[in-house]
N, C-alpha and C. Protein backbone atom coordinates (compact mmCIF):
# COMPACT_ATOMS: atom_id res chain seq x y z
N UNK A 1 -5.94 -12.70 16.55
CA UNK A 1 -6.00 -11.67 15.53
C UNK A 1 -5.34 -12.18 14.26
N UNK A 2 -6.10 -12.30 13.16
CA UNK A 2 -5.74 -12.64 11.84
C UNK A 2 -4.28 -11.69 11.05
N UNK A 3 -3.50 -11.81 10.69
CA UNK A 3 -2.67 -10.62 9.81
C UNK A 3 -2.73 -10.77 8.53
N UNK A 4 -3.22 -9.84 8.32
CA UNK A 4 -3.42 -9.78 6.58
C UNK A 4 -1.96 -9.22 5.81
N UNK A 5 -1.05 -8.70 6.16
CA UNK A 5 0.02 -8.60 5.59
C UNK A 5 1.05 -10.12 6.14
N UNK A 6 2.07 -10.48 4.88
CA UNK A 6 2.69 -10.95 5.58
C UNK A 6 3.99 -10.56 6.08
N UNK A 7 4.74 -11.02 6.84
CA UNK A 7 5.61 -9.93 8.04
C UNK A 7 6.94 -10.09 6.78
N UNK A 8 7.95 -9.43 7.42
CA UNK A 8 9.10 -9.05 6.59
C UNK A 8 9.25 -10.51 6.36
N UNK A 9 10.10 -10.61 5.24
CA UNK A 9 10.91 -11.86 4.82
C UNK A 9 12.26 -11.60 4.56
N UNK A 10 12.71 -10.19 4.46
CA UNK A 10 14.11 -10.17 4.23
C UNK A 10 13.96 -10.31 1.79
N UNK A 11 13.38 -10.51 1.82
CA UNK A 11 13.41 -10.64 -0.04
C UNK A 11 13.95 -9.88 -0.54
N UNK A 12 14.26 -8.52 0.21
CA UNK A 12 14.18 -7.55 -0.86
C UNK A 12 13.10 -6.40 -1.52
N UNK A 13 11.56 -7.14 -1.70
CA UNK A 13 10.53 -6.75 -2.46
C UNK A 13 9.90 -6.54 -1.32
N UNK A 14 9.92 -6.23 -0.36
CA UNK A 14 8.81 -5.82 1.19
C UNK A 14 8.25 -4.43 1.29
N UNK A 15 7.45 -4.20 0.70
CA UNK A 15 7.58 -2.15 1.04
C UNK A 15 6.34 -2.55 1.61
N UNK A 16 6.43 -0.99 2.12
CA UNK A 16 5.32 0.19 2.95
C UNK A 16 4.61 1.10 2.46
N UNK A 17 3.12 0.42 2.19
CA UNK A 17 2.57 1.73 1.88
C UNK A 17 2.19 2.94 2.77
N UNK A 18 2.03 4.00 2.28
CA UNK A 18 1.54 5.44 2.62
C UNK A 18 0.69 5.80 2.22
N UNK A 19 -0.78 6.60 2.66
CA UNK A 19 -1.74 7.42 2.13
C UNK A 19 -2.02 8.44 2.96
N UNK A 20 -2.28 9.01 2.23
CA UNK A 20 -2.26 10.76 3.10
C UNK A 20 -4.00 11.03 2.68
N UNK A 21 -4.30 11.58 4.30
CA UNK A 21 -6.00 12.68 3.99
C UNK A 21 -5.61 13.83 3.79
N UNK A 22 -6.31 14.44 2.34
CA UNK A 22 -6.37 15.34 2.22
C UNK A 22 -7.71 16.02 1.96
N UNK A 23 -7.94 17.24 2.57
CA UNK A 23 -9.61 17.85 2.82
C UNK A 23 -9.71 18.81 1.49
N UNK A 24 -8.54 18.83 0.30
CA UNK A 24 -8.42 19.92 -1.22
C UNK A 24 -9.03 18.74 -1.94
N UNK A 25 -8.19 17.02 -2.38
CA UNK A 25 -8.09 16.83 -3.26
C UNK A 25 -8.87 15.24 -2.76
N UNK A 26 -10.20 15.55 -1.98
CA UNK A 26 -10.55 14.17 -1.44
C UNK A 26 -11.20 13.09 -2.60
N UNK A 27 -11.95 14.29 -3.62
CA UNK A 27 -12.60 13.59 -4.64
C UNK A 27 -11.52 12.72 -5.78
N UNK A 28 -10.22 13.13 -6.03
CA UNK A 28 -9.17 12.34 -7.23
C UNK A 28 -8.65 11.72 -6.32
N UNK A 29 -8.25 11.93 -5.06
CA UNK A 29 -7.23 11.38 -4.56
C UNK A 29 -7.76 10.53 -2.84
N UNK A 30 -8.53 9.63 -2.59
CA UNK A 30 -9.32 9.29 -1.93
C UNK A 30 -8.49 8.20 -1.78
N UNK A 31 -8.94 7.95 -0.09
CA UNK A 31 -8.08 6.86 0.81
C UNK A 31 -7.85 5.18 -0.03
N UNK A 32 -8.73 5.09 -0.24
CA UNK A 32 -9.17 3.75 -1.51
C UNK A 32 -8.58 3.90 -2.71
N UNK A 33 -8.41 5.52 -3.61
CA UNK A 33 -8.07 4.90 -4.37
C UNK A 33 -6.33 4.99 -4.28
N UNK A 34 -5.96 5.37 -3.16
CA UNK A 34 -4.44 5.60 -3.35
C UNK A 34 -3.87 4.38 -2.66
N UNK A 35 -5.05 3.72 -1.54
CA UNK A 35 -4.68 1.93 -1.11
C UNK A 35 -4.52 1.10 -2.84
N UNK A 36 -5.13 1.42 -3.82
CA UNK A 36 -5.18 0.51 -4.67
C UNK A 36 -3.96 1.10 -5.96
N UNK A 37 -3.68 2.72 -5.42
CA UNK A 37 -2.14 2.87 -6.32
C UNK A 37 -1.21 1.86 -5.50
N UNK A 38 -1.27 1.77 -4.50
CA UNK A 38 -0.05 1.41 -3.56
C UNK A 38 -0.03 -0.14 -3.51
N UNK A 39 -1.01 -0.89 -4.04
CA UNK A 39 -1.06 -2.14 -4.35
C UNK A 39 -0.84 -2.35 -5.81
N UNK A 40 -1.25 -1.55 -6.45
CA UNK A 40 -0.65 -1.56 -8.03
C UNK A 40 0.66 -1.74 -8.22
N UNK A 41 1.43 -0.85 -7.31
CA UNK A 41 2.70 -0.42 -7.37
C UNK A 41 3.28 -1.50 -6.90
N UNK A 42 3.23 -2.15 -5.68
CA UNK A 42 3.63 -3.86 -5.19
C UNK A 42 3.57 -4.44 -6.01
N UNK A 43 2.44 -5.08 -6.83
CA UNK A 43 1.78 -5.86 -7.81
C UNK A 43 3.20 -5.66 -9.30
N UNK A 44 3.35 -4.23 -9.21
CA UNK A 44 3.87 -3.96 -10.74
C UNK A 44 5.67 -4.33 -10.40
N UNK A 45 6.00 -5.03 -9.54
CA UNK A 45 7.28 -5.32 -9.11
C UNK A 45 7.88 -6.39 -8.69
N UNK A 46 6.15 -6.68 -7.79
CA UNK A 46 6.64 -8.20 -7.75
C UNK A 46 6.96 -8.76 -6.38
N UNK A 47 6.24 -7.41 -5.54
CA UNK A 47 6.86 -6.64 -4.14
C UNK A 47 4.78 -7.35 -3.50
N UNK A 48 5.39 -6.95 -1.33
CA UNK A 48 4.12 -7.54 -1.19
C UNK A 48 4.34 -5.86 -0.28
N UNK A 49 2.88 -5.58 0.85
CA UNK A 49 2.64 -4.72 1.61
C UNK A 49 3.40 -5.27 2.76
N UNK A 50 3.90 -4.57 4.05
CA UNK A 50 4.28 -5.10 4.95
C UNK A 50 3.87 -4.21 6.33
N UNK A 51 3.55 -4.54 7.01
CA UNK A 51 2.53 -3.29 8.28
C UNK A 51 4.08 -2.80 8.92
């Protein structure tokens, strides 16, 4: 099995993303586009995803 995150390193910059389904607000707030806030947000820090 391949891992697409890489595992903790201890850096400091390691977070966890979160996305929530919601059945009100599926059209603004959709699984995709809140994977790509939550990579923005890594990206804008300097930080990676970590499972």
């Amino acid at each position: 099995m391949d891992v697409v995150e890489p595992p903790w390193d201890g850096c400091g910059k390691s977070l966890v993303g979160l996305r929530q389904l919601s059945r009100i607000k599926a059209a603004t707030m959709s699984l995709e586009r809140q994977w790509q806030d939550v990579l923005t947000a890594a990206v804008a820090i300097g930080g990676h995803i970590i499972c």
